[in-house]
Protein backbone atom coordinates (compact mmCIF):
# COMPACT_ATOMS: atom_id res chain seq x y z
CA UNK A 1 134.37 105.17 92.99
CA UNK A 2 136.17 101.83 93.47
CA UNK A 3 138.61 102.35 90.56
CA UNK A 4 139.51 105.88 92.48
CA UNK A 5 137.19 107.89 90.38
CA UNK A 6 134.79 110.16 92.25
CA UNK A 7 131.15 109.80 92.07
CA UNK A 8 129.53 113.51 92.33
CA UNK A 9 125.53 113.66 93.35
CA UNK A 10 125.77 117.10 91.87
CA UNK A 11 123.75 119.68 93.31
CA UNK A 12 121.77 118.90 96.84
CA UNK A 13 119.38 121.58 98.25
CA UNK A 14 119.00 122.29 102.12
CA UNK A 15 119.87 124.45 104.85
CA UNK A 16 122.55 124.34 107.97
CA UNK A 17 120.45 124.34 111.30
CA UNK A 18 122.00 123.90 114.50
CA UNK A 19 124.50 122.01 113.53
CA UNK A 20 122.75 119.63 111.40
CA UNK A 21 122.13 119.49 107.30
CA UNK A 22 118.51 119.53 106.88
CA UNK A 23 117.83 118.66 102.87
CA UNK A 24 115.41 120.30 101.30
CA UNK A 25 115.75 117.74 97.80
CA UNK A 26 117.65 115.01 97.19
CA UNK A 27 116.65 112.88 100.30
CA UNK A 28 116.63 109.87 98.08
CA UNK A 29 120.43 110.21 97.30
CA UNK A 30 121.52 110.35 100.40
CA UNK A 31 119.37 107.48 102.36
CA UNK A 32 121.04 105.85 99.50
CA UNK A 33 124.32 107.20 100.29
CA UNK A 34 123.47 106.26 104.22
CA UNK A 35 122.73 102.70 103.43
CA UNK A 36 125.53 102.07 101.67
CA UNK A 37 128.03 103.57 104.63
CA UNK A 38 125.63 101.17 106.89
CA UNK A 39 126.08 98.10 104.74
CA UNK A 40 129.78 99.17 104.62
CA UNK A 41 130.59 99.50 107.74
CA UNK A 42 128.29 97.24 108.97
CA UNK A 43 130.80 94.85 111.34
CA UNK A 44 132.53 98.43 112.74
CA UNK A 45 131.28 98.90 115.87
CA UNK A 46 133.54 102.39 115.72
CA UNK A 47 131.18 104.39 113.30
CA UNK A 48 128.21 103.80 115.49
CA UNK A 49 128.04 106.83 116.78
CA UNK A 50 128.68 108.52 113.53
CA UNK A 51 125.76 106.70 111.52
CA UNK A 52 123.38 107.98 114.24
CA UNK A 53 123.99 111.55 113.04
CA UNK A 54 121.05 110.28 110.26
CA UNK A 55 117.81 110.87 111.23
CA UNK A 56 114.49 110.22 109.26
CA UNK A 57 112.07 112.53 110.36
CA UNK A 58 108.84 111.72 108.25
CA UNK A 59 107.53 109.54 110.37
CA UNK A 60 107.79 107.99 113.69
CA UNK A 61 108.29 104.16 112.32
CA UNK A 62 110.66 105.11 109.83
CA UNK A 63 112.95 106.69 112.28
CA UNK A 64 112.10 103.87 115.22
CA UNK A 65 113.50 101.59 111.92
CA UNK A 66 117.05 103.30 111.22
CA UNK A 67 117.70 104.35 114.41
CA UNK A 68 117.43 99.65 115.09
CA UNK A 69 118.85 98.98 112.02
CA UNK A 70 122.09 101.08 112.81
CA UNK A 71 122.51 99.41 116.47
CA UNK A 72 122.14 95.92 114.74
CA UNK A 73 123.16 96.78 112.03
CA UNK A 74 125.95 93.75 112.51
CA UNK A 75 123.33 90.74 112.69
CA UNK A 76 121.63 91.31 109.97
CA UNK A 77 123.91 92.22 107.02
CA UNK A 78 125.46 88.94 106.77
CA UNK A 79 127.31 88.80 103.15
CA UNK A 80 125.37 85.12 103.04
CA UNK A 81 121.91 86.34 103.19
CA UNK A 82 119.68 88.99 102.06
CA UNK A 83 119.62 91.94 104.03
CA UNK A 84 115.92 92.20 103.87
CA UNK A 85 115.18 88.28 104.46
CA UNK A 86 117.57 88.95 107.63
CA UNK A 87 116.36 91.98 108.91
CA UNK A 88 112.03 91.11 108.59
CA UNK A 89 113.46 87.96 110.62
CA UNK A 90 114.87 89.84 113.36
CA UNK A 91 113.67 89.95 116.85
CA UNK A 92 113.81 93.79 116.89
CA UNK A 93 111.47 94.04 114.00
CA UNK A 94 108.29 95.62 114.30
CA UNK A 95 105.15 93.91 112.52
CA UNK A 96 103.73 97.05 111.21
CA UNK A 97 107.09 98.44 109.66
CA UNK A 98 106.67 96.49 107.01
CA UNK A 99 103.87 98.37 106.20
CA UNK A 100 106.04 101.80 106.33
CA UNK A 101 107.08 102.60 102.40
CA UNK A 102 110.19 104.55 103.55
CA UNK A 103 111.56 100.69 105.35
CA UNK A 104 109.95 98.74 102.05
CA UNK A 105 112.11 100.83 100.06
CA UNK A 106 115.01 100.84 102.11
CA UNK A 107 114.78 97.08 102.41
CA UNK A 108 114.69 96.93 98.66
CA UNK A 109 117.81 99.51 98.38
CA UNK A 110 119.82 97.08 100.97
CA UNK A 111 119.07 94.22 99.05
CA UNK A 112 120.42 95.75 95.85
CA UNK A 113 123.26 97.52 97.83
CA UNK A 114 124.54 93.62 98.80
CA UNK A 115 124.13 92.64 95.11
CA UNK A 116 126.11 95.20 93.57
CA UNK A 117 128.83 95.76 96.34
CA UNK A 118 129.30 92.02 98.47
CA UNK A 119 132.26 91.55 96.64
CA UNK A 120 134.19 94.66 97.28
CA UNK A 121 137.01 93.98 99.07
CA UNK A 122 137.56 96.99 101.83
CA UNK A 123 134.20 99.17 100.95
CA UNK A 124 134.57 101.05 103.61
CA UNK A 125 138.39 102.19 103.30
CA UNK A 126 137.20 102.84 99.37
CA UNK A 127 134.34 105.13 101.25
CA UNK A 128 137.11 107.23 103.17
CA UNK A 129 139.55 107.63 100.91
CA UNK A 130 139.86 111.52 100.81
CA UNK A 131 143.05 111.69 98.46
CA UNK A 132 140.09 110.22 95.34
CA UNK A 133 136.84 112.14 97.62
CA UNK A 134 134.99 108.81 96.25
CA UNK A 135 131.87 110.43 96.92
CA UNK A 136 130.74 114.29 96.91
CA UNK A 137 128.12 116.58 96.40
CA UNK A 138 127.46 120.43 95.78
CA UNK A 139 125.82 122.19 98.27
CA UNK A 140 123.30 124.97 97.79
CA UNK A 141 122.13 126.89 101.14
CA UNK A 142 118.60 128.01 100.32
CA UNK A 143 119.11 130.58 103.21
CA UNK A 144 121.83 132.05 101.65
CA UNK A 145 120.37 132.08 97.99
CA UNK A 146 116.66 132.71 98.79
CA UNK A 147 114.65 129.67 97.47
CA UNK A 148 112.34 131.69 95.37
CA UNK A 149 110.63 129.84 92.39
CA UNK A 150 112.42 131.25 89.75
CA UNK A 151 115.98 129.29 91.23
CA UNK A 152 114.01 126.35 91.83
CA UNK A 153 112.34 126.01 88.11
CA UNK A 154 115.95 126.98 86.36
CA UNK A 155 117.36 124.38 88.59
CA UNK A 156 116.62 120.64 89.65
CA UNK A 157 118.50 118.42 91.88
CA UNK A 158 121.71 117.77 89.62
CA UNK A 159 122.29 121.08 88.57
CA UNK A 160 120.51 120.43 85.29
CA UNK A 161 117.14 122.13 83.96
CA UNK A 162 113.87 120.83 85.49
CA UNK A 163 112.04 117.78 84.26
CA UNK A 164 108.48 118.67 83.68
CA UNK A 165 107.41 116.98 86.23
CA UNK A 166 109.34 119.36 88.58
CA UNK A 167 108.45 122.32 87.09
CA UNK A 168 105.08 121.42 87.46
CA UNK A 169 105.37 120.92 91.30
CA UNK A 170 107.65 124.12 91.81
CA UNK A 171 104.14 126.27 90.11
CA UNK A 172 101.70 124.33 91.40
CA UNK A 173 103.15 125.24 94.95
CA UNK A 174 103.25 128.48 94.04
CA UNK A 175 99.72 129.08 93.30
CA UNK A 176 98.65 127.28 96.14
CA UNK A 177 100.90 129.76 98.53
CA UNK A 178 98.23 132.61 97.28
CA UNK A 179 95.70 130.66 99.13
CA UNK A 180 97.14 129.88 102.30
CA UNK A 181 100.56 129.68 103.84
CA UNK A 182 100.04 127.27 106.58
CA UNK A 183 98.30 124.95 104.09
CA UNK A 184 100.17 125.37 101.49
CA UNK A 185 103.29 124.29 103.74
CA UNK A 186 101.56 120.83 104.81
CA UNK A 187 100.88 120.10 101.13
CA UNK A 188 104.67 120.57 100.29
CA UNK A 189 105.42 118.60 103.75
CA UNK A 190 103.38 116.12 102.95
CA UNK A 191 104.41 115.83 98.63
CA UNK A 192 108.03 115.74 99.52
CA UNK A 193 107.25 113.22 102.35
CA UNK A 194 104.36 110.65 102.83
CA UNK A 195 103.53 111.05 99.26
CA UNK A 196 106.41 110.89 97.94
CA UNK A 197 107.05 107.57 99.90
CA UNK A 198 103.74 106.00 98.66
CA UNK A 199 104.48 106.39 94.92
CA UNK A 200 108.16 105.41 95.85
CA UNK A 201 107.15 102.21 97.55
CA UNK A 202 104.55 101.25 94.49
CA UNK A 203 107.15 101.94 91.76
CA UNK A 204 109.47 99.60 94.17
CA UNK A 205 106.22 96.95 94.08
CA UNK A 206 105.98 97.00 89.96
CA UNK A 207 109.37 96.88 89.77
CA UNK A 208 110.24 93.42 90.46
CA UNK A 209 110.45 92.14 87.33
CA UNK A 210 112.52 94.80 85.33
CA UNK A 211 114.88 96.66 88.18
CA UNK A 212 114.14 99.69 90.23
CA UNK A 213 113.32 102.47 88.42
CA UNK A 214 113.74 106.04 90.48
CA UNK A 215 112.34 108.10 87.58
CA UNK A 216 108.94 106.29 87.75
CA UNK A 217 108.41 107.96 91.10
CA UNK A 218 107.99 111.08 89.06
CA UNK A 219 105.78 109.29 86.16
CA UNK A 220 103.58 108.04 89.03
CA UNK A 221 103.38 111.73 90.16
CA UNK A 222 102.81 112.98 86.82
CA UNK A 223 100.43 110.42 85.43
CA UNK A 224 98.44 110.98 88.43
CA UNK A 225 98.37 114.82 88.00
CA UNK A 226 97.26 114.20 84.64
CA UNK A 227 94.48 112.30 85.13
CA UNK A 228 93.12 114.42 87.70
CA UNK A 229 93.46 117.77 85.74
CA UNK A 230 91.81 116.05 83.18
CA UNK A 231 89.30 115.00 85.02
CA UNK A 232 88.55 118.76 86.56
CA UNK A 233 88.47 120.15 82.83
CA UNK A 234 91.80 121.93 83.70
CA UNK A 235 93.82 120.31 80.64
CA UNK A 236 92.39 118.34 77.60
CA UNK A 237 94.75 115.55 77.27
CA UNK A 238 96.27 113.90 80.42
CA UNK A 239 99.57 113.29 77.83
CA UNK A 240 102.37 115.56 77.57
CA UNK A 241 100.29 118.58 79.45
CA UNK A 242 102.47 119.94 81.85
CA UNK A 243 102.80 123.29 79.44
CA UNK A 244 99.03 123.52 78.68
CA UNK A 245 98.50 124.01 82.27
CA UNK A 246 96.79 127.76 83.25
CA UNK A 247 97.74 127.39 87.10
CA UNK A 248 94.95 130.87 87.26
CA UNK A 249 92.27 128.11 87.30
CA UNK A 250 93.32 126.06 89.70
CA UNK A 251 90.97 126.76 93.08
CA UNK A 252 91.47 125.99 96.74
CA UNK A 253 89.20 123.32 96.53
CA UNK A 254 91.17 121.87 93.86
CA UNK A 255 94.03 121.33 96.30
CA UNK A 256 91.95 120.10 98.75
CA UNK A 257 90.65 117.65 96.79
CA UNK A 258 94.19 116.65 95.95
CA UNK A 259 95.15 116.88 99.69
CA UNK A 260 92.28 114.40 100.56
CA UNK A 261 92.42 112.37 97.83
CA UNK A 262 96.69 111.13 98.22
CA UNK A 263 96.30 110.99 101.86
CA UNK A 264 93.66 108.54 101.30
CA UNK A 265 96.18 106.54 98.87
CA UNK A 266 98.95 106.70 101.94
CA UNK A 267 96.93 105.07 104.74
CA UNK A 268 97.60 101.59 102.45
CA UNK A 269 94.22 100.12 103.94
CA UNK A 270 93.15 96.54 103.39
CA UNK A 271 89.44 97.84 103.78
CA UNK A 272 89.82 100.13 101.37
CA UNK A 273 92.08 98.47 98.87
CA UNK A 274 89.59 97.77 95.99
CA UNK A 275 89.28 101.52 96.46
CA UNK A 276 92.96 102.67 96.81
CA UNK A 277 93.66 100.70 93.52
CA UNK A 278 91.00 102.49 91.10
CA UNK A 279 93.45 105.06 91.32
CA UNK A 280 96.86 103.42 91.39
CA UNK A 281 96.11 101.32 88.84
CA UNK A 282 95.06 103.82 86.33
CA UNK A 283 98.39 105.70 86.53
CA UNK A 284 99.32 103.44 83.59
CA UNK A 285 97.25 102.27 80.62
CA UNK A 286 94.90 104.57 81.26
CA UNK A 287 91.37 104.10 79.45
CA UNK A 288 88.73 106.67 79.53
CA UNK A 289 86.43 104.15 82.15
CA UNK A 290 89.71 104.14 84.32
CA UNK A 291 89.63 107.88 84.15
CA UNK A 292 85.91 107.96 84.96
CA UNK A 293 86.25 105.53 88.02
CA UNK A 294 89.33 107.65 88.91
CA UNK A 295 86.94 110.73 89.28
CA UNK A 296 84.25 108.79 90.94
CA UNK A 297 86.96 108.23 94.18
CA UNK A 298 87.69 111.61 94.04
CA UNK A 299 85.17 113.40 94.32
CA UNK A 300 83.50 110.91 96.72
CA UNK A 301 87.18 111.51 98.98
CA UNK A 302 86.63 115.55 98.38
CA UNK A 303 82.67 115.44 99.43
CA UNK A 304 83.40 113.06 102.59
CA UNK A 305 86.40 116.01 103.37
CA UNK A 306 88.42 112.83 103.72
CA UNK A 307 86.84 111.52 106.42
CA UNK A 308 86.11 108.63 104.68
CA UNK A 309 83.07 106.06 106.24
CA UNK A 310 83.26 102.50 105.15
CA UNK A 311 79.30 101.72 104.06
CA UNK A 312 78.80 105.03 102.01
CA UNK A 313 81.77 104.59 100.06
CA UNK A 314 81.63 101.37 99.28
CA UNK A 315 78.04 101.51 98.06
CA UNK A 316 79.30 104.97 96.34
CA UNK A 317 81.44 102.79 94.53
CA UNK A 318 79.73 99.70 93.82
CA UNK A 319 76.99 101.67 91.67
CA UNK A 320 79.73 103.73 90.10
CA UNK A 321 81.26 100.82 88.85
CA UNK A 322 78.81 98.71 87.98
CA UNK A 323 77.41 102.06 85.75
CA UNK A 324 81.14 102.70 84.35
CA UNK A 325 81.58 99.06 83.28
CA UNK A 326 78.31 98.82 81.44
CA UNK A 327 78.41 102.14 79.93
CA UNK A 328 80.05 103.17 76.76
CA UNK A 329 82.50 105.28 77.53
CA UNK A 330 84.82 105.23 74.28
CA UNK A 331 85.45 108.77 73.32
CA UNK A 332 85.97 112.15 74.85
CA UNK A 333 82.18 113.50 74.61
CA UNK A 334 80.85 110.25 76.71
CA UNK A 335 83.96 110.68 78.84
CA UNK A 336 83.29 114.23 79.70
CA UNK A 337 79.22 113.04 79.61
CA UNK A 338 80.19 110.42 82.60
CA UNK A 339 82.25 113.17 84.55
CA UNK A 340 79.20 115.61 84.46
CA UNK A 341 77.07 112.69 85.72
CA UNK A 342 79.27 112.23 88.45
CA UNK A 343 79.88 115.49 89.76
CA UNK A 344 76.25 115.77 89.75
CA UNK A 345 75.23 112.22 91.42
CA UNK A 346 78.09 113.62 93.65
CA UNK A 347 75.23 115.03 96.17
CA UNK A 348 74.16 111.79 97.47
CA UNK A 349 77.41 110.80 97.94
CA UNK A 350 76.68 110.11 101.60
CA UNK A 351 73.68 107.54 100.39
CA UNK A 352 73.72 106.66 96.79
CA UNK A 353 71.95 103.38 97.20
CA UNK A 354 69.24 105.66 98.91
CA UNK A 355 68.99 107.92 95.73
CA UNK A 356 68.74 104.75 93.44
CA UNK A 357 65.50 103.55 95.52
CA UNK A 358 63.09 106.43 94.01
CA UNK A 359 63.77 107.91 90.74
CA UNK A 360 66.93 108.85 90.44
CA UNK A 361 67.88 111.56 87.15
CA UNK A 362 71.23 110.79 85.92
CA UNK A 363 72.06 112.09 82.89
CA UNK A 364 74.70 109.62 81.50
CA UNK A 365 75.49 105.93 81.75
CA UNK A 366 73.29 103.27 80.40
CA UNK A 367 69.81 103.45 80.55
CA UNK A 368 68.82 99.81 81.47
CA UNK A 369 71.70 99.53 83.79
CA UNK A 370 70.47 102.39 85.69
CA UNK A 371 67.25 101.00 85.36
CA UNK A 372 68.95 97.67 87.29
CA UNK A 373 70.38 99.59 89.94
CA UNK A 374 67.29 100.80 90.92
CA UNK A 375 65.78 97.72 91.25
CA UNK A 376 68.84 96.28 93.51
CA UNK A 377 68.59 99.79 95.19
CA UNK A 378 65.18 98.88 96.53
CA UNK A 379 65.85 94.78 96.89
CA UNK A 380 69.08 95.89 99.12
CA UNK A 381 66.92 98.52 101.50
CA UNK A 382 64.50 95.37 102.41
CA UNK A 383 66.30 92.67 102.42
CA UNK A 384 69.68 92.44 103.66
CA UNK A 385 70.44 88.56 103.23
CA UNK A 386 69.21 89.04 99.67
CA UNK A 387 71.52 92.54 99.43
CA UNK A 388 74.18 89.61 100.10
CA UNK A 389 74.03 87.46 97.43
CA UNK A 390 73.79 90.72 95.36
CA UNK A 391 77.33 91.65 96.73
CA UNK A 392 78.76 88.33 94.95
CA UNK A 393 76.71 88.21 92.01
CA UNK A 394 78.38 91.24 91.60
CA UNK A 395 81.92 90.91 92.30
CA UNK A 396 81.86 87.50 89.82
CA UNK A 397 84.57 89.07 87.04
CA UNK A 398 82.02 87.51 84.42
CA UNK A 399 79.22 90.00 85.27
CA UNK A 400 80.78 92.83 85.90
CA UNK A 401 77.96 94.47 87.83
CA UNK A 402 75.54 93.31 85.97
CA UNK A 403 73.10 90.32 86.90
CA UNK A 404 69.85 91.05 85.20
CA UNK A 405 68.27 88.95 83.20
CA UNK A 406 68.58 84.55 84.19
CA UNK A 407 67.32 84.30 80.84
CA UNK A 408 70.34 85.30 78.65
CA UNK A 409 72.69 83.01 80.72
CA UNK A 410 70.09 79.59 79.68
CA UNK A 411 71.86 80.35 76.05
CA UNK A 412 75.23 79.57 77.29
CA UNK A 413 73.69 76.59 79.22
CA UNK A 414 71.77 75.53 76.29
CA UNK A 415 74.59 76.53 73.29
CA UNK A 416 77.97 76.60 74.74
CA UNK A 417 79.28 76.29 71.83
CA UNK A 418 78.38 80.21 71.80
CA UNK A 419 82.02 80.85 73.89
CA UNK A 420 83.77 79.69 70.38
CA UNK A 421 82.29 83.47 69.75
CA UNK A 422 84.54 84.76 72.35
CA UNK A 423 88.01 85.74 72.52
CA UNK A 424 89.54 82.75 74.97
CA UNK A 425 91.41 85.29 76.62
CA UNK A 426 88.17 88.21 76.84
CA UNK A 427 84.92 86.04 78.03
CA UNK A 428 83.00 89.49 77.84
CA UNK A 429 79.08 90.12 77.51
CA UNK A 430 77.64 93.64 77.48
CA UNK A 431 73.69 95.03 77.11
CA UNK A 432 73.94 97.52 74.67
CA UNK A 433 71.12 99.45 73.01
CA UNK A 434 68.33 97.11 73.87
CA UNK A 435 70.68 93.85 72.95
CA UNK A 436 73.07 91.34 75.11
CA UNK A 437 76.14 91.73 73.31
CA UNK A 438 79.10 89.01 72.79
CA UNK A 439 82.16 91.01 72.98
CA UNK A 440 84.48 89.39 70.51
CA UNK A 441 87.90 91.31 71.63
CA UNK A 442 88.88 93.70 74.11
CA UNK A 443 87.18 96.75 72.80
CA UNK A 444 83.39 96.64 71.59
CA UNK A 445 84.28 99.04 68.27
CA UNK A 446 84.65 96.07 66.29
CA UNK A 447 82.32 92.73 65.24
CA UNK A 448 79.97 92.15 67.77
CA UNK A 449 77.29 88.97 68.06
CA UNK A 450 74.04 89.68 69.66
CA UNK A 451 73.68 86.87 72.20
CA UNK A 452 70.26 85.45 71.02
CA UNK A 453 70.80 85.91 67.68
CA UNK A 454 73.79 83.41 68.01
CA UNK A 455 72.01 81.45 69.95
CA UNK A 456 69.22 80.97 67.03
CA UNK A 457 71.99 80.71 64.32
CA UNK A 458 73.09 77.72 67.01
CA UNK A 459 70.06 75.85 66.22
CA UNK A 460 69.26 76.85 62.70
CA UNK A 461 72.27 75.38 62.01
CA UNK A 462 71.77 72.15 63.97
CA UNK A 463 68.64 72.03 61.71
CA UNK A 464 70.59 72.42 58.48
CA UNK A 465 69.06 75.88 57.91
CA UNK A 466 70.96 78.51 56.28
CA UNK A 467 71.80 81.66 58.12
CA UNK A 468 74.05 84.09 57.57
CA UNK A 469 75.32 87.42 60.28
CA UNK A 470 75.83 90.99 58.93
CA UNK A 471 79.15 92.45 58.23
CA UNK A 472 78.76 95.82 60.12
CA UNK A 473 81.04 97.04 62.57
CA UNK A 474 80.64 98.74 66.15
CA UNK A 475 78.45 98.46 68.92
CA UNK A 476 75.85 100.61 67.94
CA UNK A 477 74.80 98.36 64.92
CA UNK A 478 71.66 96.77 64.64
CA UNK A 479 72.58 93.14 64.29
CA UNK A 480 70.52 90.99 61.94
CA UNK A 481 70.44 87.25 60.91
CA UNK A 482 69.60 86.59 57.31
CA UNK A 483 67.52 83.05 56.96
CA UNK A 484 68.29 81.30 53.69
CA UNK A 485 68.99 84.46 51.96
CA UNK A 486 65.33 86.25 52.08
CA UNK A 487 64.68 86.67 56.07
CA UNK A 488 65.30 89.13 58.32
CA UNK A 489 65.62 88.77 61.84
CA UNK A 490 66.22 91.03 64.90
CA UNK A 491 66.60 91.13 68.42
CA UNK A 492 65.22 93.55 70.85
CA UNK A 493 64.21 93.44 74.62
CA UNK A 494 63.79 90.27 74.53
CA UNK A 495 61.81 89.67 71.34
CA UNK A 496 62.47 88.28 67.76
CA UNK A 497 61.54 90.25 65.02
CA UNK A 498 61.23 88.46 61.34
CA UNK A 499 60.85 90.84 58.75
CA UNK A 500 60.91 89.74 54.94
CA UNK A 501 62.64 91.38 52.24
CA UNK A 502 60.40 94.30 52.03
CA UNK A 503 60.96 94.98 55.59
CA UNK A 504 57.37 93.86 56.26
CA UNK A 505 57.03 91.94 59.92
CA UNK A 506 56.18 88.10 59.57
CA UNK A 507 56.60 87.17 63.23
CA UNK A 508 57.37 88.52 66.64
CA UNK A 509 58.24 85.98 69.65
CA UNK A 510 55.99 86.25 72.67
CA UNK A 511 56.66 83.37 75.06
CA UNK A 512 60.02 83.50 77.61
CA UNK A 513 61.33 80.73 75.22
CA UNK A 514 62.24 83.05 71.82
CA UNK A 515 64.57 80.65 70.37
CA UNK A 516 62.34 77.83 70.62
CA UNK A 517 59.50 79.90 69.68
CA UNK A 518 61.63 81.28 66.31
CA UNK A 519 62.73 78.19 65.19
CA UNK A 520 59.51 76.62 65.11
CA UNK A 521 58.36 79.41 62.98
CA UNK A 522 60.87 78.74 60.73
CA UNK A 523 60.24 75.20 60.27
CA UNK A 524 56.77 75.75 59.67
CA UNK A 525 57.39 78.36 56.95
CA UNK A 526 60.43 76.81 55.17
């Protein structure tokens, strides 16, 4: 464009309506295009007039935003500071649009805008050259052409085929257009729109650090449909899926739990944040507990019909977490195990913590957990200053939900020379089959310490006595502790066993001190 080549956008869809172009895709190029005319001709007070012609019509602070930025547009795109430090300080500047994705992004677009182009001498003549056309487009009239499907999948918006992405929304409109038209127009409204904008403005957030990426718009989008397909059986791998989708399948209520579910995402709600990012924050890295936690929003969001109330959904999701996080959820059967749970917990969505209080059936996630959260269920239904300190036990990153047993954390007071088992950068404990279990990486497939057996080993060892762990694997392993080379011992709820080497029990610890009480049966033996 500046060295008097022409920059085409290619292909832009839309219609001609009373005088006005009303894009149907490619919105993003052409705010883009608009803020650079703005930023160009931001000290001519002759194109006024003609950079009102763009309006934003999404929403009411978006277009309350452009229509201020245009009139002052003068004071605050000063080639000596940054058009979004200027323009957040302005007197005209509304609080809340900073909250508005469609100004976030636009701030972040004006800020790269004055990187790239500040030293352009005469941007604006460059702009209107018409001999070089420095910038142009193709235009497709949808009225003329008939904006059926079949155009839209064999076509994206640069002329070239469809990502998959796009051919996934251009189907999955479709089938919801069998349903309901009026519908089926909001969802579009609202995907090309408000969602659009909040996936825009959190790929603008997580790009800081490596530039602006537009494509992750569509990976947000993507990963997100993924997930949730997933989720609802409709796909078996959340990867590369868009063409083992059977769009037959999907139901009504399957777009309205969509419908509820991004809305939700837009409001950007400090109350609901923790909430908000379960899902966000799964669109990348996704583990099969992110997945699970995913679901647990969702369906909560689809049995509420989005009318979301702040006590039942946080205590919703304080038990689904604290289940999720102690649970092993490591391959696909316990995944799809913790969805059915779910789904099926999903009737007391309104009360969960009311469920818990009697005898709740669940049919997956760990049995002693469960068997915690009843217990809490009933302490927080009595006592509401105790239901408190519950709260923060719980929210302490170390516990992860769960605070039973005072008793396991005296062997960290006692040995803390038991976080050298520990990787410095994953202080993680989980009860597993009957045992507390030190979780030596990231994932708990690999070697594993039972807590109290390294807490024995502790003192055996300050006692000179030989002991020696197991070599197994995973988290389903019994661990043992072999004692000079002929003892057995095991730990399980809460009691040592000694066995000798024909598996015949010596000893079994009683008292609430089991270390204690183990050693000194080993000094009396040995």
């Amino acid at each position: 464009m500046l060295s008097g080549e022409s920059v085409d956008l290619n292909f832009i869809y839309g219609k001609a309506e009373n005088g006005k172009f009303i894009p149907i895709d490619g919105q993003q190029r052409l705010t883009t295009l608009f803020l650079l005319y703005l930023y160009a001709f931001r000290a001519d007070d002759t194109k006024t007039q003609f950079l009102k012609r763009f309006t934003y019509e999404t929403r009411i602070s978006s277009e309350s935003f452009f229509r201020m930025l245009v009139e002052n547009r003068g004071e605050v795109l000063d080639p000596g500071m940054r058009p979004s430090e200027q323009i957040k300080d302005a007197a005209w500047f509304a609080p809340g649009w900073d909250q508005d994705p469609t100004v976030r992004s636009a701030l972040v677009m004006l800020d790269a805008i004055k990187d790239y182009f500040s030293d352009i001498k005469d941007l604006g003549k460059c702009l209107l050259d018409k001999e070089h056309d420095p910038v142009k487009f193709q235009f497709l009239n949808i009225e003329d052409l008939g904006m059926e499907d079949s155009l839209y999948i064999k076509l994206n918006a640069r002329g070239k085929p469809l990502t998959e992405f796009e051919n996934f929304k251009a189907c999955l409109i479709g089938r919801l257009k069998a349903f309901d038209s009026d519908f089926s127009k909001e969802f579009e409204q609202l995907f090309d729109g408000k969602w659009t904008d909040l996936f825009w403005s959190e790929a603008c957030e997580k790009s800081e650090d490596d530039g602006f990426d537009p494509e992750r718009v569509d990976r947000m989008f993507y990963a997100f449909f993924g997930i949730f397909l997933m989720n609802h059986g409709m796909i078996e791998n959340d990867i590369k899926w868009q063409n083992s989708v059977d769009y037959t399948r999907f139901s009504e209520e399957l777009f309205y739990s969509v419908f509820y579910t991004l809305n939700f995402l837009s409001q950007k709600s400090e109350v609901y944040y923790k909430e908000q990012r379960v899902i966000l924050d799964a669109l990348e890295n996704t583990t099969y507990r992110d997945r699970v936690l995913f679901h647990a929003v969702t369906v909560y969001l689809y049995r509420a019909q989005g009318t979301v109330e702040v006590s039942s959904m946080k205590s919703w999701m304080r038990i689904m977490k604290n289940l999720a996080f102690n649970s092993q959820i490591d391959n696909a059967g316990r995944y799809r195990a913790a969805i059915k749970s779910i789904d099926e917990l999903s009737a007391w969505w309104m009360n969960l913590n009311s469920y818990f209080e009697g005898n709740p059936v669940v049919s997956f996630f760990d049995r002693e957990q469960i068997e915690e959260e009843k217990i809490k269920a009933q302490i927080i239904s009595s006592d509401s200053q105790f239901a408190e300190e519950i709260y923060k036990a719980e929210e302490n990153p170390y516990f992860s939900g769960q605070i039973s047993g005072r008793d396991w954390r005296s062997c960290f007071i006692r040995y803390p020379s038991l976080f050298k088992y520990m990787n410095s950068r994953h202080l993680r404990i989980r009860r597993l089959n009957g045992e507390m279990h030190i979780i030596r990486n990231q994932w708990a497939n690999g070697y594993n310490f039972d807590l109290f057996l390294a807490a024995l080993k502790e003192e055996m060892d300050g006692k000179n006595i030989s002991s020696e762990w197991d070599d197994e694997k995973g988290s389903f392993v019994q661990h043992r502790l072999y004692i000079e080379q002929k003892y057995i011992v095991k730990f399980y709820k809460e009691r040592f066993y000694v066995e000798d080497e024909k598996q015949k029990t010596l000893f079994i610890s009683q008292t609430d001190e089991p270390v204690r009480e183990t050693v000194q049966f080993f000094t009396t033996i040995l």
